[in-house]
Protein backbone atom coordinates (compact mmCIF):
# COMPACT_ATOMS: atom_id res chain seq x y z
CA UNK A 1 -54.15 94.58 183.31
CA UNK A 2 -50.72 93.07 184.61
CA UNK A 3 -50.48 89.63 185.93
CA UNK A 4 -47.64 88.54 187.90
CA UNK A 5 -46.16 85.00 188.15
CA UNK A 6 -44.92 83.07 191.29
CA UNK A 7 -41.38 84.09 190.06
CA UNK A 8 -42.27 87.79 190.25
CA UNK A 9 -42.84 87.58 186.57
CA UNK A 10 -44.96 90.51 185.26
CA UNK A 11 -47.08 90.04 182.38
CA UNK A 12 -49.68 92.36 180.59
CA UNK A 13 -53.19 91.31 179.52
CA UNK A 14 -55.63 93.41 177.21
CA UNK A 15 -58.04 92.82 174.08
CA UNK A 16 -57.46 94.20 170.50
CA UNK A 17 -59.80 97.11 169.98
CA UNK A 18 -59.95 95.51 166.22
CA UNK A 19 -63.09 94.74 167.60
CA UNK A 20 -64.52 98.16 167.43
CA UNK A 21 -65.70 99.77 164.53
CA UNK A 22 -64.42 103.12 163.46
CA UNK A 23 -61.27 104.49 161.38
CA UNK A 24 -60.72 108.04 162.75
CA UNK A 25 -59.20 108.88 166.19
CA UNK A 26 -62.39 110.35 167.39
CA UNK A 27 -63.23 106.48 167.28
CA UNK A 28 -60.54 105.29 169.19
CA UNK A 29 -60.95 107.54 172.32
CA UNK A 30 -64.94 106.92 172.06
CA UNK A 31 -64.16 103.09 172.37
CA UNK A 32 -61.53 103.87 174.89
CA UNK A 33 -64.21 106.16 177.24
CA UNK A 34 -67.53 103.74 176.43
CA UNK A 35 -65.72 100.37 176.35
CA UNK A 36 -62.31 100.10 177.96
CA UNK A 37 -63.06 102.02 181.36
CA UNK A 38 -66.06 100.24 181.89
CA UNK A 39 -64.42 96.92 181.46
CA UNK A 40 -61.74 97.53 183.71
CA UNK A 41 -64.27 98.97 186.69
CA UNK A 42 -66.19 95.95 185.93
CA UNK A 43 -63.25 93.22 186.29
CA UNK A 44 -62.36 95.71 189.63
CA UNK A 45 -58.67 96.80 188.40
CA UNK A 46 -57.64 99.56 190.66
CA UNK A 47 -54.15 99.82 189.07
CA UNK A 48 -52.60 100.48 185.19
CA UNK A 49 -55.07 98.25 182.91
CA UNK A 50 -53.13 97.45 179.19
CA UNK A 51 -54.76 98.35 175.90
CA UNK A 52 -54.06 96.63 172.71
CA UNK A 53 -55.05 99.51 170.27
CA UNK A 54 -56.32 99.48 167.17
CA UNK A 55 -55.07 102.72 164.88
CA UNK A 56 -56.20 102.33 161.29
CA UNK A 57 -54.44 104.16 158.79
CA UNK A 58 -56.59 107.26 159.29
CA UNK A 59 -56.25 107.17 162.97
CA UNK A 60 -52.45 106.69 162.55
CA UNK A 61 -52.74 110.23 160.73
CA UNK A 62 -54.84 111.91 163.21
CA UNK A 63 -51.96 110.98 165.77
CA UNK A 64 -49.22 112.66 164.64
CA UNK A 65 -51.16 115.95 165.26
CA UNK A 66 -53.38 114.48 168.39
CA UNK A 67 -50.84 112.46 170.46
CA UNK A 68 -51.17 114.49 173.17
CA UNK A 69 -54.87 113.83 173.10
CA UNK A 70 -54.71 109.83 173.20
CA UNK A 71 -51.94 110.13 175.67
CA UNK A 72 -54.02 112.41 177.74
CA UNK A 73 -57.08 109.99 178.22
CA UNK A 74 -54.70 106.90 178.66
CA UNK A 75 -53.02 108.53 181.67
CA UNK A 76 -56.74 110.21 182.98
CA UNK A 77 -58.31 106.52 183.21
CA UNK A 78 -55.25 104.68 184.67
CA UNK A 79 -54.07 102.83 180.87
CA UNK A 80 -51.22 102.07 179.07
CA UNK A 81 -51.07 101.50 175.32
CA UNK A 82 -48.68 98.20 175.35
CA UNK A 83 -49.49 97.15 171.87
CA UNK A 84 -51.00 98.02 168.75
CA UNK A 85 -53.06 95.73 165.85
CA UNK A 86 -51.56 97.92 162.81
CA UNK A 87 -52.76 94.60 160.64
CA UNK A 88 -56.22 95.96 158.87
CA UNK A 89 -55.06 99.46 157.32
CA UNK A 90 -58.45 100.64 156.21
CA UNK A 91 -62.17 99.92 157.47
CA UNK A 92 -62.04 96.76 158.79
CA UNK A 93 -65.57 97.04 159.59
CA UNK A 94 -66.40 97.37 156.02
CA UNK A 95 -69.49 95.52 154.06
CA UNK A 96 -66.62 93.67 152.49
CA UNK A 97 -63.11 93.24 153.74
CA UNK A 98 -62.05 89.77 152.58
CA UNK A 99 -58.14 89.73 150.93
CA UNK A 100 -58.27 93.42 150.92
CA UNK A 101 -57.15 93.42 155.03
CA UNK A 102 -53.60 92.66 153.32
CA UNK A 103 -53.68 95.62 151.29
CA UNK A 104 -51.33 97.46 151.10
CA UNK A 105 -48.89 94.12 151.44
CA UNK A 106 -45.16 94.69 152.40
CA UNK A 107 -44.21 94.67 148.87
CA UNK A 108 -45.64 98.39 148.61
CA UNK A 109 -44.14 101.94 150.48
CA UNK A 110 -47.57 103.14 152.29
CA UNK A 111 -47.09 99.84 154.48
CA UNK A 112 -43.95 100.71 155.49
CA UNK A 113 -45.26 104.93 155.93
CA UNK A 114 -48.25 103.59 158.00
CA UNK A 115 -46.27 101.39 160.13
CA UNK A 116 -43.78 103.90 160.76
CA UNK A 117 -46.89 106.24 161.53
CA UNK A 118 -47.88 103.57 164.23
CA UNK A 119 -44.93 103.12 165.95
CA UNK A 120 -44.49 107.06 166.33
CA UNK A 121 -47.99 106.93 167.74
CA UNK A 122 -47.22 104.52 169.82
CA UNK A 123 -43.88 105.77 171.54
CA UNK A 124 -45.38 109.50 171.71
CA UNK A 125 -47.98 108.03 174.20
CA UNK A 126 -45.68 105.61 176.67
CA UNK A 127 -43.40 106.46 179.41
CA UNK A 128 -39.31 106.67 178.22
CA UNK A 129 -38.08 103.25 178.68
CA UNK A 130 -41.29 101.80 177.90
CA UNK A 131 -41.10 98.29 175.32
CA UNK A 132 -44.09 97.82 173.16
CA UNK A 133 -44.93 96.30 170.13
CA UNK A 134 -47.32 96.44 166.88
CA UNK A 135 -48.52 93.30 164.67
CA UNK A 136 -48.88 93.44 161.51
CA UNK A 137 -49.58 91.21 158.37
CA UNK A 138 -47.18 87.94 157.65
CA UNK A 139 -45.57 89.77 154.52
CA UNK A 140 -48.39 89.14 152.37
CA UNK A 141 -51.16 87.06 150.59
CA UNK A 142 -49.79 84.40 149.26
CA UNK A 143 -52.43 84.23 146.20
CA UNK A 144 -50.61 87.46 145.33
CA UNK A 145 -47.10 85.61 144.56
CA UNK A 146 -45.05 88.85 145.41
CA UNK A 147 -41.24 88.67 145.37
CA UNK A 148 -39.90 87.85 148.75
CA UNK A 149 -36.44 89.50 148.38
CA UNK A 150 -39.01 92.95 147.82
CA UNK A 151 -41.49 92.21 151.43
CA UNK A 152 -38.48 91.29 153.14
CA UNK A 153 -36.37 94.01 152.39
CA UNK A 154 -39.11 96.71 153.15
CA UNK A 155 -39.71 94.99 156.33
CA UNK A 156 -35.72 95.24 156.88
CA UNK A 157 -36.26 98.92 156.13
CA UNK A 158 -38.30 99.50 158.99
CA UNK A 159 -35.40 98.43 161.73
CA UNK A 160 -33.58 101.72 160.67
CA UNK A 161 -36.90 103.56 161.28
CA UNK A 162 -37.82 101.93 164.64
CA UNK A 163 -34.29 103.15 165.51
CA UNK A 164 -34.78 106.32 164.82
CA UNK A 165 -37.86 105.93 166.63
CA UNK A 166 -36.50 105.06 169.90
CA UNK A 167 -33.16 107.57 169.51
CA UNK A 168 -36.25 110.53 169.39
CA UNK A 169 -38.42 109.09 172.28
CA UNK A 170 -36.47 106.40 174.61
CA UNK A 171 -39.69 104.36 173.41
CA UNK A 172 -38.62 100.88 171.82
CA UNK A 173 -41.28 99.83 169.15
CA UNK A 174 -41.03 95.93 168.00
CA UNK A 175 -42.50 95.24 164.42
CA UNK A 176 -44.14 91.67 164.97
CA UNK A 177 -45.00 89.83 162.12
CA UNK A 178 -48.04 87.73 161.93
CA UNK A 179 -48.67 84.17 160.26
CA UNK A 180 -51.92 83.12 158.96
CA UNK A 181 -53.39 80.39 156.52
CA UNK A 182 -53.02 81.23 152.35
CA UNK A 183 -50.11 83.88 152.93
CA UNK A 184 -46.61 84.13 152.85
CA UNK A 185 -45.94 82.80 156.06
CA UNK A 186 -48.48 80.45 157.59
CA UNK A 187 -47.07 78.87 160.04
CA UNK A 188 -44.16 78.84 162.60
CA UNK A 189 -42.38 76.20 160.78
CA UNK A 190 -42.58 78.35 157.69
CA UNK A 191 -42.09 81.83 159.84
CA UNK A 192 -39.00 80.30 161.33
CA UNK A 193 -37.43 79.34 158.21
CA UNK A 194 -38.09 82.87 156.18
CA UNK A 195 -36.24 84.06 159.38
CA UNK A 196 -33.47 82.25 158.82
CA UNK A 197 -32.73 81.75 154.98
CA UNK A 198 -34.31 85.10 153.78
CA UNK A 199 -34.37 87.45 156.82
CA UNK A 200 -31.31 87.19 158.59
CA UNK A 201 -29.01 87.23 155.48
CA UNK A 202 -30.41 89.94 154.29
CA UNK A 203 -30.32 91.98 157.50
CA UNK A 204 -26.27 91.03 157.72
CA UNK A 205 -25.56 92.24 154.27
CA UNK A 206 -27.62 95.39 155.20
CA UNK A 207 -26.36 95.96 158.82
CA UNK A 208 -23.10 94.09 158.78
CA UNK A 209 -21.93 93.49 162.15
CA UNK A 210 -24.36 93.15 164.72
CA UNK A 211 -27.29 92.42 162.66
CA UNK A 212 -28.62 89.41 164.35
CA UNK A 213 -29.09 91.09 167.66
CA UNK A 214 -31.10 94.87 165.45
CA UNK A 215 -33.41 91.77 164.26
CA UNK A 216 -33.69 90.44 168.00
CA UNK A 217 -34.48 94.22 168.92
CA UNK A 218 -37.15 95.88 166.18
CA UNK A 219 -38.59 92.45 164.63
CA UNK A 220 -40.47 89.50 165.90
CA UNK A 221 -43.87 87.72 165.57
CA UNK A 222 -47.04 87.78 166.89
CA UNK A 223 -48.49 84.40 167.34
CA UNK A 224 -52.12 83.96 167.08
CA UNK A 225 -53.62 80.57 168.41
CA UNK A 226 -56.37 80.73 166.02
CA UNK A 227 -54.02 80.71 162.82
CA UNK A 228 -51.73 78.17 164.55
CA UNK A 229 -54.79 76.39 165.21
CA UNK A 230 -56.14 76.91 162.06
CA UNK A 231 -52.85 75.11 160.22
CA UNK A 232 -53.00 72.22 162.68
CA UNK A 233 -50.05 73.38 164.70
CA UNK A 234 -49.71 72.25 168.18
CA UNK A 235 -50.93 75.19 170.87
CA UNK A 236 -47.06 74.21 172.98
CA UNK A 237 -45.44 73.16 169.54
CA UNK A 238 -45.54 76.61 167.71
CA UNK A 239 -44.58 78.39 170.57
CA UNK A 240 -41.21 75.89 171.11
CA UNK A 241 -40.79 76.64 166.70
CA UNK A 242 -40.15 80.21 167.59
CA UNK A 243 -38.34 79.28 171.14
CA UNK A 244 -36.02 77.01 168.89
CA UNK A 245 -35.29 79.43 165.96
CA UNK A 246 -34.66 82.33 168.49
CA UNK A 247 -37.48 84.40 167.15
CA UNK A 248 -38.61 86.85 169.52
CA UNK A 249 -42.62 86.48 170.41
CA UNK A 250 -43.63 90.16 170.85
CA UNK A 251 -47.16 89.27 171.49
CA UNK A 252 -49.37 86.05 171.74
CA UNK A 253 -53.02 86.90 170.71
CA UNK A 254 -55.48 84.70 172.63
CA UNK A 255 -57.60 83.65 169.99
CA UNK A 256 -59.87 80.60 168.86
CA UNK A 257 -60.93 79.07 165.24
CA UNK A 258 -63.87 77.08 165.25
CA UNK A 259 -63.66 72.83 164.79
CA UNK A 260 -66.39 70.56 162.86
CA UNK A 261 -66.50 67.15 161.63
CA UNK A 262 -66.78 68.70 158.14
CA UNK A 263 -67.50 71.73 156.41
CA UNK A 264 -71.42 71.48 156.41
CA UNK A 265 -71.62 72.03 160.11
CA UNK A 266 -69.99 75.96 159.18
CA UNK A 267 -72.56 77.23 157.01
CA UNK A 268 -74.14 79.33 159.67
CA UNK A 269 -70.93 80.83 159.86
CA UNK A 270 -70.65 82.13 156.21
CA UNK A 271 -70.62 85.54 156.06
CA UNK A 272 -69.71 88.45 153.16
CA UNK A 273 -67.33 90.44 155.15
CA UNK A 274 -64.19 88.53 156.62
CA UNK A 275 -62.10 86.03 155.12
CA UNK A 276 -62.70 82.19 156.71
CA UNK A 277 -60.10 79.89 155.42
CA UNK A 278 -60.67 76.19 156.28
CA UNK A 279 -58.07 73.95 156.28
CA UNK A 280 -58.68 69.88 157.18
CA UNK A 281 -56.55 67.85 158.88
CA UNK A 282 -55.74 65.67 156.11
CA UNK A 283 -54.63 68.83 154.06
CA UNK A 284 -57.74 70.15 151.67
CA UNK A 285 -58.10 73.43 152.08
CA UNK A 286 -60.31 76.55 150.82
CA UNK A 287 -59.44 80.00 151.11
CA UNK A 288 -62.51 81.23 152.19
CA UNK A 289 -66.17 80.19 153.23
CA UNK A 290 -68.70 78.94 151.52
CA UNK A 291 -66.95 76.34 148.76
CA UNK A 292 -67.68 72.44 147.76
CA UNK A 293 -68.20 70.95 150.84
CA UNK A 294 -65.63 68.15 152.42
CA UNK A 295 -65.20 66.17 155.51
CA UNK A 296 -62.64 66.68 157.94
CA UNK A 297 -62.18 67.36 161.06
CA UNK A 298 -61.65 70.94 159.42
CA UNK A 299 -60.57 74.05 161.39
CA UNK A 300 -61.86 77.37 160.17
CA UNK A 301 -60.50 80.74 160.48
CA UNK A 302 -63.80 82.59 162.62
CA UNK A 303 -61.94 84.03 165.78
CA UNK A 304 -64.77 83.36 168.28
CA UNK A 305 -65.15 83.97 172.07
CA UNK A 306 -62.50 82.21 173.99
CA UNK A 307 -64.51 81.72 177.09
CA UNK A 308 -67.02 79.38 174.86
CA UNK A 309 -66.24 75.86 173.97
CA UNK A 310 -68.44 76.09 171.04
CA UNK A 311 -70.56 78.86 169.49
CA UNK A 312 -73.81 78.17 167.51
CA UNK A 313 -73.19 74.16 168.59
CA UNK A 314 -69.71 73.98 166.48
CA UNK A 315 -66.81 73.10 169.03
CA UNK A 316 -64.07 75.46 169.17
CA UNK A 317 -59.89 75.48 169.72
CA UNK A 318 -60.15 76.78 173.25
CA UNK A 319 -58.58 73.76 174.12
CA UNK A 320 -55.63 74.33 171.51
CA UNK A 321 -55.68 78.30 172.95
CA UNK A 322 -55.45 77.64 176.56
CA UNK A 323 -52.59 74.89 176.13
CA UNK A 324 -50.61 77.70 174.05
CA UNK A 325 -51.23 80.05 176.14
CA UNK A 326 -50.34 78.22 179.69
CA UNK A 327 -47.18 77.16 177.84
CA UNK A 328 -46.30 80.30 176.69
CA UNK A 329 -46.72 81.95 180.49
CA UNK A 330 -44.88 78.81 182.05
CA UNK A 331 -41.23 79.10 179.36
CA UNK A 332 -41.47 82.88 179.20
CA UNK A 333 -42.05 83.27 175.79
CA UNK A 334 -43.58 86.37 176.00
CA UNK A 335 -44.97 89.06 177.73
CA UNK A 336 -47.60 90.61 175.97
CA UNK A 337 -51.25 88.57 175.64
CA UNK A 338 -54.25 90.27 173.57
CA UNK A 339 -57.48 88.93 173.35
CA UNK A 340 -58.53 88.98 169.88
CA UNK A 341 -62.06 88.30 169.14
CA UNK A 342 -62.94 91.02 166.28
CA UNK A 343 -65.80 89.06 164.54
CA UNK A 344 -68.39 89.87 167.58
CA UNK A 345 -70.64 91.84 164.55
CA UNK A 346 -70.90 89.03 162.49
CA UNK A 347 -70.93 86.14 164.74
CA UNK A 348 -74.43 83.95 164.14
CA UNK A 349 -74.81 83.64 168.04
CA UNK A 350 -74.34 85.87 170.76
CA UNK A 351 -73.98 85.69 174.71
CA UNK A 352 -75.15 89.04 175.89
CA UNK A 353 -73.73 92.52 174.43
CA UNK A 354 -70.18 92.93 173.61
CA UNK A 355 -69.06 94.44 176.98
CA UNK A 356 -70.43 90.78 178.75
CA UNK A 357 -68.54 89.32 175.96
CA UNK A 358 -65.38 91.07 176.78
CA UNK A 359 -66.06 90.42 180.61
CA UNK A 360 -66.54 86.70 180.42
CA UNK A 361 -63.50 86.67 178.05
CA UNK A 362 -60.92 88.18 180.78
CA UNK A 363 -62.40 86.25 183.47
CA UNK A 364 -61.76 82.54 181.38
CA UNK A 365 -58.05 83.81 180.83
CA UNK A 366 -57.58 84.95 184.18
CA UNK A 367 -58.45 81.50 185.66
CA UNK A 368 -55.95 79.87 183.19
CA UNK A 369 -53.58 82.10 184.36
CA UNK A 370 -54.37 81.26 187.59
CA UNK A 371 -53.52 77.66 187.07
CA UNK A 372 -49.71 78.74 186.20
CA UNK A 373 -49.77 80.98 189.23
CA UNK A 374 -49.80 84.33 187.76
CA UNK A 375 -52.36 86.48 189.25
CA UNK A 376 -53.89 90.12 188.80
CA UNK A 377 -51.50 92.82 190.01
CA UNK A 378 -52.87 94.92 193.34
């Protein structure tokens, strides 16, 4: 849906269909049809309702052929395809999906071929003029130790291709990086300095003249509360990192890590297919659930409901989410929010199916919204 502010500010708010399993096309236009229209007759929207895709790399495929397809069903139901999670490339409802949902990283070609893929998916079903973005991973895992001249310079690669992109379809398609605990760029602090000392020099020597303003255009980040939350980063303070550094925020994703005195309290949140780094606020950190237990507070990367202050009786960020999120709506740092709540499968306590999940999710953001004074479109 689109929210307008009391300055006449328009906003769009949807959910990442990461949430759905399913690689193929076929998948993505069965979630659309059994999940997405009935969300939007439940929360009453009469007008366009936004959709945060999710096109794995086999969907991606399907689309070059099939555009006309997706587009088709969009425009039947009354949505519009504003963004695009292009993170996980293969199943990301897997048995197992741990440090493989960084695979392929940006140091390797088919990253670059299935972003490209996405972003011509992406323009072939909006309107000319349209802006939209994807997100995608924060170069790569940092366990990995890949050189950063190589990520950076494929990612640099890909402002020549979303060019060529919008030259073909009037569509412009921002590439929005993502940082998250234990890789390459965790936080905004970090994000905001690759930008400058690695990113920007190497888009002038490429570009020459001009080059600040093609990296305004094609690249940005997408800022996810949980990971900011995660890295005990300030909900208002990442958001002001980016502001600062002059880093376009394509998209926030509403999002919320779980918080506990120490790690004991997150054993009923161990599970075998995600990753779940915990970080303390002292600085200990694992890369992943279970471990050698240690006190905290910790934070733990488990995106949960956001409409729940705490899920199987472990207190959650929403408190970190909603003051990033009211912030965010209040400086105009972006206009793109996703709800991002993909671990509804493997979650050790659940409020109702997924749909009520979904439901009770909009309706929480929509009152915080409310509190700014944006409001549902009529």
């Amino acid at each position: 849906m689109w929210l307008v502010g009391p300055d006449e500010r328009r906003v769009s708010l949807c959910y990442s269909m990461n949430v759905h399993p399913g690689e193929g096309l076929d998948d993505v236009l069965d979630a659309l049809g059994g999940t997405v229209v009935p969300l939007k007759e439940r929360l009453g929207v009469q007008g366009p309702f936004a959709v945060g895709l999710r096109l794995a790399r086999q969907a991606a495929e399907e689309t070059e052929t099939r555009a006309g397809e997706l587009k088709q069903l969009l425009e039947d139901h009354g949505l519009e395809a504003v963004t695009v999670n292009a993170f996980p490339y293969g199943d990301f409802h897997g048995e197992r999906v741990k440090e493989d949902v960084y695979r392929p990283d940006w140091s390797q070609a088919a990253r670059a071929v299935y972003s490209l893929r996405v972003a011509v998916a992406l323009a072939a079903v909006n309107a000319r003029g349209s802006r939209v973005s994807f997100s995608t991973l924060p170069l790569s895992y940092r366990a990995w130790s890949p050189s950063l001249n190589a990520v950076t310079g494929r990612v640099l690669e890909m402002v020549s291709a979303l060019q060529g992109v919008e030259r073909k379809s009037d569509v412009r398609v921002r590439l929005a990086l993502e940082p998250e605990p234990f890789c390459l760029l965790e936080t905004a602090v970090q994000a905001a300095a690759w930008w400058r000392d690695q990113l920007l020099p190497a888009c002038r020597a490429r570009y020459g003249r001009g080059a600040e303003d093609l990296a305004d255009a094609y690249l940005g980040v997408c800022l996810d509360t949980c990971h900011h939350a995660v890295r005990w980063e300030g909900g208002a303070e990442s958001v002001n990192v980016f502001r600062d550094a002059g880093i376009p925020i394509a998209k926030m994703q509403l999002s919320c890590a779980l918080e506990a005195p120490s790690t004991r309290e997150l054993r009923p949140f161990e599970e075998p297919r995600y990753l779940h780094q915990v970080v303390a606020r002292e600085g200990e950190a694992r890369a992943d659930l279970p471990g050698d237990d240690f006190d905290g507070p910790v934070r733990c990367h488990f995106h949960v409901p956001v409409h729940q202050s705490e899920v199987a009786g472990v207190p959650t960020t929403q408190a970190h989410m909603v003051e990033a999120f009211q912030h965010a709506l209040k400086t105009n740092a972006t206009s793109c929010y996703e709800i991002e709540t993909y671990t509804w499968d493997v979650l050790p306590q659940k409020e109702g199916e997924l749909l009520d999940s979904l439901e009770a999710e909009y309706r929480f953001v929509l009152e915080k919204a409310a509190e700014c004074g944006f409001t549902p479109e009529s």
